[in-house]
Protein backbone atom coordinates (compact mmCIF):
# COMPACT_ATOMS: atom_id res chain seq x y z
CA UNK A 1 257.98 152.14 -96.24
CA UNK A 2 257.33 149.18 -98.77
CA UNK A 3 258.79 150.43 -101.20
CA UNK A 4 262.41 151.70 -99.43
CA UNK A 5 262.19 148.28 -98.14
CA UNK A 6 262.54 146.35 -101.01
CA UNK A 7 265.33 149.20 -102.50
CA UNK A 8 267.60 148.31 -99.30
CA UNK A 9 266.76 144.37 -99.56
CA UNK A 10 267.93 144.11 -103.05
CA UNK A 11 270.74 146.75 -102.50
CA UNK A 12 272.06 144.49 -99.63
CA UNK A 13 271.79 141.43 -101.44
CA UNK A 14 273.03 142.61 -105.00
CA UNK A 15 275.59 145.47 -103.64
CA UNK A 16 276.21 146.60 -100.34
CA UNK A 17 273.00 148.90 -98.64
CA UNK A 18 274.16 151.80 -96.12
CA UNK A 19 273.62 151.26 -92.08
CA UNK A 20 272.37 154.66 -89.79
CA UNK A 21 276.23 154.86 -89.48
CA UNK A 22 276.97 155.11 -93.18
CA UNK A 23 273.72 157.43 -93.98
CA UNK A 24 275.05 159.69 -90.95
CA UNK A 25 278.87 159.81 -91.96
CA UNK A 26 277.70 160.25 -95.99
CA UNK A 27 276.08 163.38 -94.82
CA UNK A 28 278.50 164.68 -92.88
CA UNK A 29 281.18 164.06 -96.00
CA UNK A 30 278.49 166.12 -98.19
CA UNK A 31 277.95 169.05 -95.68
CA UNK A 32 282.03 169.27 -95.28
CA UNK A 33 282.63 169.04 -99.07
CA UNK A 34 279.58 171.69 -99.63
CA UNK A 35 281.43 174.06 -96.57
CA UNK A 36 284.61 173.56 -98.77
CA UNK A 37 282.90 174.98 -102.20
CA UNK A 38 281.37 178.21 -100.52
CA UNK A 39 284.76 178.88 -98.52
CA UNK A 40 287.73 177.13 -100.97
CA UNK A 41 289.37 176.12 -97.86
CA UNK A 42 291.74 173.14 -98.24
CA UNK A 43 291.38 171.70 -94.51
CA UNK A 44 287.70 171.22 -94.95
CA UNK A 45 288.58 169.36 -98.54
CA UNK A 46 290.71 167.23 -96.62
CA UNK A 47 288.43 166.44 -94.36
CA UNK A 48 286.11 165.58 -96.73
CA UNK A 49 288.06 163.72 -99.08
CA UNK A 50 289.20 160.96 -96.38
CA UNK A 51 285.64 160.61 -95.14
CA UNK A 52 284.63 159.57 -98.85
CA UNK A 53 287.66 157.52 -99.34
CA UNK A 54 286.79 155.96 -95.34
CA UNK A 55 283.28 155.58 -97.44
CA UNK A 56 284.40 153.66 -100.86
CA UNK A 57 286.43 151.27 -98.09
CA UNK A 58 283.75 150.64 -96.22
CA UNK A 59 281.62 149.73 -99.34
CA UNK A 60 284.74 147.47 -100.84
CA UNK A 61 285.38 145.41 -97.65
CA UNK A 62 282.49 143.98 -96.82
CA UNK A 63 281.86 142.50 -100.52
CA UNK A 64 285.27 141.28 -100.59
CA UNK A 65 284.80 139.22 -97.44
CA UNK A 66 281.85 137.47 -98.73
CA UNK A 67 283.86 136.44 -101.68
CA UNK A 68 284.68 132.33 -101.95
CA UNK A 69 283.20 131.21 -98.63
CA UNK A 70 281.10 127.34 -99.49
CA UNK A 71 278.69 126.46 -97.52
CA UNK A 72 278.29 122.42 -96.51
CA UNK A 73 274.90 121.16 -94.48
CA UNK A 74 275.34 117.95 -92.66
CA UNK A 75 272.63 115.31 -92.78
CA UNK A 76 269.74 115.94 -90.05
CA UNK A 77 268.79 112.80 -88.32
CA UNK A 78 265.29 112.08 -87.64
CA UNK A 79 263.31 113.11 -84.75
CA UNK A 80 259.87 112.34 -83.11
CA UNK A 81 257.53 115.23 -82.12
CA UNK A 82 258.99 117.60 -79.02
CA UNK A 83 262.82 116.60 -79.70
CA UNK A 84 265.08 119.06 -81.02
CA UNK A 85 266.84 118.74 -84.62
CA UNK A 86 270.01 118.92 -84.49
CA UNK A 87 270.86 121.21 -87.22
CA UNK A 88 274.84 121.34 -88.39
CA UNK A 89 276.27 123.51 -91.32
CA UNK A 90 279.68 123.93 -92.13
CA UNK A 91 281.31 127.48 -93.24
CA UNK A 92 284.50 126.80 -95.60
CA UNK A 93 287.43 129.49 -95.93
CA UNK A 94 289.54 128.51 -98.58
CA UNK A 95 291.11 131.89 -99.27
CA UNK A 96 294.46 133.00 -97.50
CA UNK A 97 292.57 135.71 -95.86
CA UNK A 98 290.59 135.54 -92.87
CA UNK A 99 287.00 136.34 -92.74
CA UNK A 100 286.11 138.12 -89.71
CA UNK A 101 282.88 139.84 -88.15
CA UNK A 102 280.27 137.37 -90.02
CA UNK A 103 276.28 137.09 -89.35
CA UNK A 104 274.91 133.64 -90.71
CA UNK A 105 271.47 132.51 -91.35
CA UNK A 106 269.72 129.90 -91.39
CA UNK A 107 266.53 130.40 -93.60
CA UNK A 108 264.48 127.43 -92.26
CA UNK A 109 260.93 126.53 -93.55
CA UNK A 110 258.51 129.32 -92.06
CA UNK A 111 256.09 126.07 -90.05
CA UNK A 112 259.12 125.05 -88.59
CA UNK A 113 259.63 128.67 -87.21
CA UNK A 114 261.53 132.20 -87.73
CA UNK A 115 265.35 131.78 -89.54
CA UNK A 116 268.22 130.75 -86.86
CA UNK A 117 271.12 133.25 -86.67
CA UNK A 118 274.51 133.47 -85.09
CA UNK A 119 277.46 135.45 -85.03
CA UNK A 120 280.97 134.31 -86.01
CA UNK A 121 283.95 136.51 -85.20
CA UNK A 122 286.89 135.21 -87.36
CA UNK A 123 287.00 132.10 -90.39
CA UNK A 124 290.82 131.68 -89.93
CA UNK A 125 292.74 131.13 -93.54
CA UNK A 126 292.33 127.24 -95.37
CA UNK A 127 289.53 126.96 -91.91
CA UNK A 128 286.13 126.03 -91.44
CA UNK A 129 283.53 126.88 -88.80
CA UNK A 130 281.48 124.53 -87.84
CA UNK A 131 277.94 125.88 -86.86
CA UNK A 132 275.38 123.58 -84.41
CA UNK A 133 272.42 124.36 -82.99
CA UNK A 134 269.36 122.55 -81.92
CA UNK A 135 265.80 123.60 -82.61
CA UNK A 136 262.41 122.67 -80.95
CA UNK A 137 259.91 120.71 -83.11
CA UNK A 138 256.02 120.97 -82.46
CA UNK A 139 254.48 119.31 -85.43
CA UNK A 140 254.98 116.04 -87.08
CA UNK A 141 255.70 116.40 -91.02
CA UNK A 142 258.36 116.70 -93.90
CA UNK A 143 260.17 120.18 -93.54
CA UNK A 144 262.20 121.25 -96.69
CA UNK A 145 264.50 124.59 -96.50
CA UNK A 146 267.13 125.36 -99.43
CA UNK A 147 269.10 128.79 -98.53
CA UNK A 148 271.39 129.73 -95.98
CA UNK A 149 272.26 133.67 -95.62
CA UNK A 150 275.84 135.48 -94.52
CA UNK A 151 275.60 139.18 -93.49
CA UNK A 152 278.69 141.49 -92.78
CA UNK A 153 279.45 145.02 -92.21
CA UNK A 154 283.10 144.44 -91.96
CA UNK A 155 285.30 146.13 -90.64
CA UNK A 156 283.22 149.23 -89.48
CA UNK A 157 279.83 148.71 -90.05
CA UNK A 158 279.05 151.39 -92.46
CA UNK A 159 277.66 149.23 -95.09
CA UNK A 160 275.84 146.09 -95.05
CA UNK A 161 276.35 143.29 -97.63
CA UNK A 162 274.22 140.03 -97.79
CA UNK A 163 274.56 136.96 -100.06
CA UNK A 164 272.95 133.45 -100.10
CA UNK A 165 274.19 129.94 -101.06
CA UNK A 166 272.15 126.74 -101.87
CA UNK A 167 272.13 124.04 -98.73
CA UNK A 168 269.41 121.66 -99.14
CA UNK A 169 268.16 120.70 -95.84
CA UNK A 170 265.10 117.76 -95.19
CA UNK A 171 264.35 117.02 -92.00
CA UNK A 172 261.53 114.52 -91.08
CA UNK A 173 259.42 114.87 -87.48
CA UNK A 174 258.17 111.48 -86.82
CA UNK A 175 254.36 111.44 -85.26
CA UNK A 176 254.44 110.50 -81.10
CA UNK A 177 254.42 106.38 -80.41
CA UNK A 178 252.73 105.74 -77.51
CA UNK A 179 253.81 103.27 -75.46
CA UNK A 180 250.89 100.36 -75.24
CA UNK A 181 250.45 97.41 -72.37
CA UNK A 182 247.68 96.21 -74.70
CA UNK A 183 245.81 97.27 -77.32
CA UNK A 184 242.92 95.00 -77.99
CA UNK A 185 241.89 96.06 -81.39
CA UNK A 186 244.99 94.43 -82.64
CA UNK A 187 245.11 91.61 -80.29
CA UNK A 188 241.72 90.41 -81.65
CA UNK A 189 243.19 90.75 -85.39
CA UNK A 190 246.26 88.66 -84.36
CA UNK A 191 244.27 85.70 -82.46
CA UNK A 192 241.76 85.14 -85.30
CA UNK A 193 242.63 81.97 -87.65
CA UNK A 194 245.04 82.57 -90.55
CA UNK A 195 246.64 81.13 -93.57
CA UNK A 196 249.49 82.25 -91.86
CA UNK A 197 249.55 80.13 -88.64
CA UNK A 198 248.34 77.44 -90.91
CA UNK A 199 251.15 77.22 -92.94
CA UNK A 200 253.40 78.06 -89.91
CA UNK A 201 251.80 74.99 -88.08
CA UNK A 202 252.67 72.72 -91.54
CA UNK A 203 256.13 73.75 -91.91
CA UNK A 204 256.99 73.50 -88.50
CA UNK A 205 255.60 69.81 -87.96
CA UNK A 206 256.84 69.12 -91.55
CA UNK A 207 257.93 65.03 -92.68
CA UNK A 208 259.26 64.10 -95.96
CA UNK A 209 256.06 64.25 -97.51
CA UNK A 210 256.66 67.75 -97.59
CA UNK A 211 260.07 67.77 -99.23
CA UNK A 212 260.52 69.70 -101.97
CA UNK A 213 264.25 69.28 -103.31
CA UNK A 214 267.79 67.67 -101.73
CA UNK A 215 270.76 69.11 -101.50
CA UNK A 216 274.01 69.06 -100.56
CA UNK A 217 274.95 69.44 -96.92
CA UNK A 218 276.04 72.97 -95.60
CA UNK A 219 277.59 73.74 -92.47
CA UNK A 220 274.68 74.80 -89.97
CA UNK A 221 272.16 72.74 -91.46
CA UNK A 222 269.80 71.46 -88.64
CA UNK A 223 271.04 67.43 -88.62
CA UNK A 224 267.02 66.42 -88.34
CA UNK A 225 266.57 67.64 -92.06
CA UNK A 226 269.51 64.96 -93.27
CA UNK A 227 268.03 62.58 -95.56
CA UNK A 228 270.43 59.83 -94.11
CA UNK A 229 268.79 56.86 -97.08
CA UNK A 230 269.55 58.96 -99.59
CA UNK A 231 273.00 60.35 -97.92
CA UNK A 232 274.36 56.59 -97.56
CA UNK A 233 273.55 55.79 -101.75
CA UNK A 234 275.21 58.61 -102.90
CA UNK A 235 278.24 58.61 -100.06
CA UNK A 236 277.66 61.93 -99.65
CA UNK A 237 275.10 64.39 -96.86
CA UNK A 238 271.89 65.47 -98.63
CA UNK A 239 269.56 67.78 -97.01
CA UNK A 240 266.00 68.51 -97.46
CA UNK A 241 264.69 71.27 -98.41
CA UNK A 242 261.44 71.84 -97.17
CA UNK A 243 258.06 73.23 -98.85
CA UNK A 244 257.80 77.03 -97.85
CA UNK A 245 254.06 77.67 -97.49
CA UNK A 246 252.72 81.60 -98.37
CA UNK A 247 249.65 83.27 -98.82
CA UNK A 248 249.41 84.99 -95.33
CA UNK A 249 247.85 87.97 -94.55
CA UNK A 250 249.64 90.40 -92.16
CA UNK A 251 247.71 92.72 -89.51
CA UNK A 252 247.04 95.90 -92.40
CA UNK A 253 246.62 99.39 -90.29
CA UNK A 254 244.75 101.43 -92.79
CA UNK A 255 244.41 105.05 -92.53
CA UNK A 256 241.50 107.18 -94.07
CA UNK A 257 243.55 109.55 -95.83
CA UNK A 258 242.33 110.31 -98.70
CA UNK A 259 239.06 111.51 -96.59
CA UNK A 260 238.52 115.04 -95.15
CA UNK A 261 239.26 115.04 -91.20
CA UNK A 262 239.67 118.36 -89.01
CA UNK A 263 243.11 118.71 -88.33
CA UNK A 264 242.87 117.37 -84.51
CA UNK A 265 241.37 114.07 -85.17
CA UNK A 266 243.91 113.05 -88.22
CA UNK A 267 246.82 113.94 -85.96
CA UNK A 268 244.95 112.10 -83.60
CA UNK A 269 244.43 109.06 -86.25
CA UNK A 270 248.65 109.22 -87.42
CA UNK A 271 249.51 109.08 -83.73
CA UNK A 272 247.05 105.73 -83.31
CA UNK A 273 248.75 104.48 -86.32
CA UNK A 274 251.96 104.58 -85.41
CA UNK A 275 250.74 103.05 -81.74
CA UNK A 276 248.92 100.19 -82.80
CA UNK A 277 251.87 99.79 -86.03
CA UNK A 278 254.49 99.51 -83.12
CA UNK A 279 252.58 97.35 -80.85
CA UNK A 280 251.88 95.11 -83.59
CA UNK A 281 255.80 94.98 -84.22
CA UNK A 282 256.19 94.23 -80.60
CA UNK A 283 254.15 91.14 -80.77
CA UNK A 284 256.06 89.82 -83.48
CA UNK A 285 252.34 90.30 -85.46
CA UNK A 286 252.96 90.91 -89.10
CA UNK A 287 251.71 94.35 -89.77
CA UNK A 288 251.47 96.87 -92.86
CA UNK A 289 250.46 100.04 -93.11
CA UNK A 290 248.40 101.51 -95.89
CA UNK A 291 247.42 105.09 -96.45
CA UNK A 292 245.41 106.68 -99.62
CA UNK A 293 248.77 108.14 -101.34
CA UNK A 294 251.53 104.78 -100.39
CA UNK A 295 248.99 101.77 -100.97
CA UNK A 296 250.72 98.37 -98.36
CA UNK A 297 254.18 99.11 -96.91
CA UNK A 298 255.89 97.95 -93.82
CA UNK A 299 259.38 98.44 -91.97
CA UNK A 300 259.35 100.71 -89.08
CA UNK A 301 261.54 104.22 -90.58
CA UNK A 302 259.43 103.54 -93.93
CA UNK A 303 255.88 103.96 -91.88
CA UNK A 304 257.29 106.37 -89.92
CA UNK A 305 258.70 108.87 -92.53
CA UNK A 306 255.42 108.01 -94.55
CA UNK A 307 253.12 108.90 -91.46
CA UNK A 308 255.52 111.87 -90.71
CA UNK A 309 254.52 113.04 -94.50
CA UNK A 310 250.47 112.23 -94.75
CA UNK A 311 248.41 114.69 -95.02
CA UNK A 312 244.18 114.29 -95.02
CA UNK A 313 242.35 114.05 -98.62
CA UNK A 314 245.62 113.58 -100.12
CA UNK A 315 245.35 111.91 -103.71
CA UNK A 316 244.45 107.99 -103.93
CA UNK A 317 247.84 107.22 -105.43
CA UNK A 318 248.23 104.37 -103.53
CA UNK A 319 245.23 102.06 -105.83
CA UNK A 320 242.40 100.82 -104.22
CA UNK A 321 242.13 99.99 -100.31
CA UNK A 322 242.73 95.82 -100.21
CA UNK A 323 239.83 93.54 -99.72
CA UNK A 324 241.20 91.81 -96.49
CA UNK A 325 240.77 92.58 -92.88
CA UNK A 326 241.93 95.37 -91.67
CA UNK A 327 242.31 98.10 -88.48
CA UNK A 328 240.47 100.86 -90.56
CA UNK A 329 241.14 104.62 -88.87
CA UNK A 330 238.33 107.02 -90.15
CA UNK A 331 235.96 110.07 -89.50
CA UNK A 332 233.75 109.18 -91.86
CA UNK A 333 231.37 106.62 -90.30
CA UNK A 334 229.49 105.45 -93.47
CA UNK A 335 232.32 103.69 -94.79
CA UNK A 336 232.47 101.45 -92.12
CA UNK A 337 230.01 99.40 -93.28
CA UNK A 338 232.06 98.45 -96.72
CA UNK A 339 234.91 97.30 -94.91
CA UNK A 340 236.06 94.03 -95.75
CA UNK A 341 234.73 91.14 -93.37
CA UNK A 342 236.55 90.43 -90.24
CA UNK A 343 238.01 94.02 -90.01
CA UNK A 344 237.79 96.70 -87.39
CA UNK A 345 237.74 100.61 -87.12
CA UNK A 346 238.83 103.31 -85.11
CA UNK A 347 236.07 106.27 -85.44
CA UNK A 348 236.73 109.76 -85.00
CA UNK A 349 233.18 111.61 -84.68
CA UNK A 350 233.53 114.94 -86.54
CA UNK A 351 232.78 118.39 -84.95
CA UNK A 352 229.09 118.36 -85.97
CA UNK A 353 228.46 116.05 -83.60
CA UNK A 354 227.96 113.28 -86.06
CA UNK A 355 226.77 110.29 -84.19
CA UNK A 356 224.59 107.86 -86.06
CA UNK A 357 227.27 105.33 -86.98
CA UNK A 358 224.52 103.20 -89.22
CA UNK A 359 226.70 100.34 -88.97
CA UNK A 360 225.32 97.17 -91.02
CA UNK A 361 227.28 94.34 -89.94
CA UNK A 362 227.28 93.38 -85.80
CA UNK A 363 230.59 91.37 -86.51
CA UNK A 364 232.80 94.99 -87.42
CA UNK A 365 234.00 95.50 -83.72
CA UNK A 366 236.21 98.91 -83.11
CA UNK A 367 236.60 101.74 -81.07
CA UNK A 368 234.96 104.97 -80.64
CA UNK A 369 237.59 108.05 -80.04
CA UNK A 370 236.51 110.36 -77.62
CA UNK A 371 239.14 113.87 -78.91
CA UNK A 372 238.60 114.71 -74.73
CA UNK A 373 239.87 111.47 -73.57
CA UNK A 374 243.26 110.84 -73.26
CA UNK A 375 244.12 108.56 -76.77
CA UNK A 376 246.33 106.21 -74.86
CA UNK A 377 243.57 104.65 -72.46
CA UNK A 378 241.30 104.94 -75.39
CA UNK A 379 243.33 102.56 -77.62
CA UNK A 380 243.71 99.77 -74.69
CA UNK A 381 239.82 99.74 -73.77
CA UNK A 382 237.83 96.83 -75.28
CA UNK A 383 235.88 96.85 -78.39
CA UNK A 384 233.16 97.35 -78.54
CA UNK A 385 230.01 96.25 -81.31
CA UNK A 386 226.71 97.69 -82.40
């Protein structure tokens, strides 16, 4: 069964493969024209003769009406775990003929489920149809799909012909963000002292000691940064312009991917990632993300598409993890204790029932993820310190 299998797949696909219909009607055309031989009567020639010429039609049709169609896929918008994609593919007719009786296919990537199909009656002349459907999603990731497939049997379904043409479809499944009242973990991080709410505290209480150039006056220029002595000797507005302090650290959300994880607790550790990355946002808390294979980033689609895409022990591309304090989201409890002073962890205990955490340092506070405990509550309770 293999074997005629792959004959019919590459007939269809490459020629035209027979239906039931066309195997049934070819015999009876071969049982008619053998009834002819053994008699020599005309009528059953006849007969005969317009069921193989109803035949070589059948076979001609349906390849002609395959001929010149383009295919066009729109650009699929984003979506977070349980929405639908919404999936939209144009079918082009530029020939003066219509296409009618048409079977498309939509070859999608086999995680994201089986291939979509619907049936199209008529492509009118110099028309398009324009195809939309919407399809469930169940898994976060980075779904790639090239091919879409047309089927016909026009006009009476004796032979089948199938062809494919290149549309190039990417369509990214954010992880779930869930929605936080507090999240202390990353309130702690944003209360400690900083370089950044020292600097913030000099610029904002800044005097001319801090001045670091003049300039001329621009329209919206606050009037308290006029420099009204040296405006009156020149006879013309000069503004300050004031010493910009750096150096800060943002909150850095770092996520043990280049680690092995079972598959529940790293979708488990994304989803906390994305949380506590959002929250931060929320607070107007400077926040990066860093995972083994993108090193620091920030901006909320960037994380998302990169969290969307991470996969556990995924090559260190991304250079070494950064010697500041971080939120660090692991399974693998002995590398808490060469975390960077002043950071904290979220701990996933593996399925062996690891539970010696052998931490070193009292001062590394974090949170202990319980994979039977709602993640949500788990991510607002306190911290706690061994």
């Amino acid at each position: 069964m293999g074997l005629i299998y792959r004959i019919t797949d590459w007939l269809e696909t490459h020629w035209v493969t027979p239906a039931y219909s066309g195997w049934l009607l070819g015999g009876i055309a071969i049982c008619f024209f053998g009834a002819a031989t053994n008699t020599m009567a005309g009528w059953l020639y006849v007969i005969s003769g317009i069921i193989f010429a109803l035949l070589g039609l059948a076979v001609f049709l349906p390849l002609r009406s395959l001929r010149h169609l383009s295919i066009h896929r729109r650009p699929i918008s984003p979506v977070t775990v349980g929405d639908k994609l919404t999936i939209e593919i144009d079918i082009e007719n530029p020939t003066p003929h219509a296409k009618t009786l048409l079977q498309i296919q939509d070859i999608l990537q086999s995680e994201l489920g089986k291939p979509v199909q619907t049936a199209v009656e008529t492509i009118e002349p110099q028309n398009s149809y324009h195809w939309v459907y919407f399809h469930n999603t169940e898994k976060r990731g980075v779904y790639r799909w090239y091919e879409v497939q047309i089927r016909t049997g026009t006009p009476l379904g004796l032979f089948w012909c199938r062809r494919s043409w290149q549309a190039t479809a990417v369509a990214i499944v954010y992880p779930t963000v869930l929605p936080l009242n507090s999240c202390p973990i990353v309130d702690e991080m944003g209360r400690e002292d900083s370089p950044q709410i020292y600097s913030n505290r000099r610029s904002n209480s800044a005097t001319e000691d801090l001045t670091k150039a003049l300039r001329p006056y621009r329209v919206g220029d606050p009037m308290r940064l006029i420099h009204w002595r040296t405006s009156a000797r020149y006879g013309e507005l000069l503004v300050r312009e004031l010493e910009v302090f750096t150096g800060a650290q943002d909150i850095i959300i770092a996520l043990d991917s280049g680690n092995r994880w079972d598959w529940e607790n790293f979708e488990a550790a994304v989803i906390a990632a994305a949380s506590m990355y959002f929250y931060a946002g929320s607070r107007k808390l400077g926040v990066r993300l860093w995972t083994a294979k993108t090193g620091l980033l920030h901006g909320e689609r960037v994380v998302l598409e990169t969290l969307a895409a991470t996969n556990a022990e995924e090559d260190n591309d991304g250079g070494e993890l950064p010697y500041l304090p971080l939120i660090w989201l692991t399974q693998n409890s002995v590398s808490l204790n060469t975390l960077p002073p002043g950071s904290r962890w979220v701990l996933w205990s593996s399925n062996s029932g690891e539970s010696n955490f052998n931490i070193v340092s009292g001062e590394r506070g974090g949170i202990v993820i319980d994979s039977t405990e709602p993640l949500q509550r788990q991510l607002q309770l306190p911290l706690v310190k061994f």
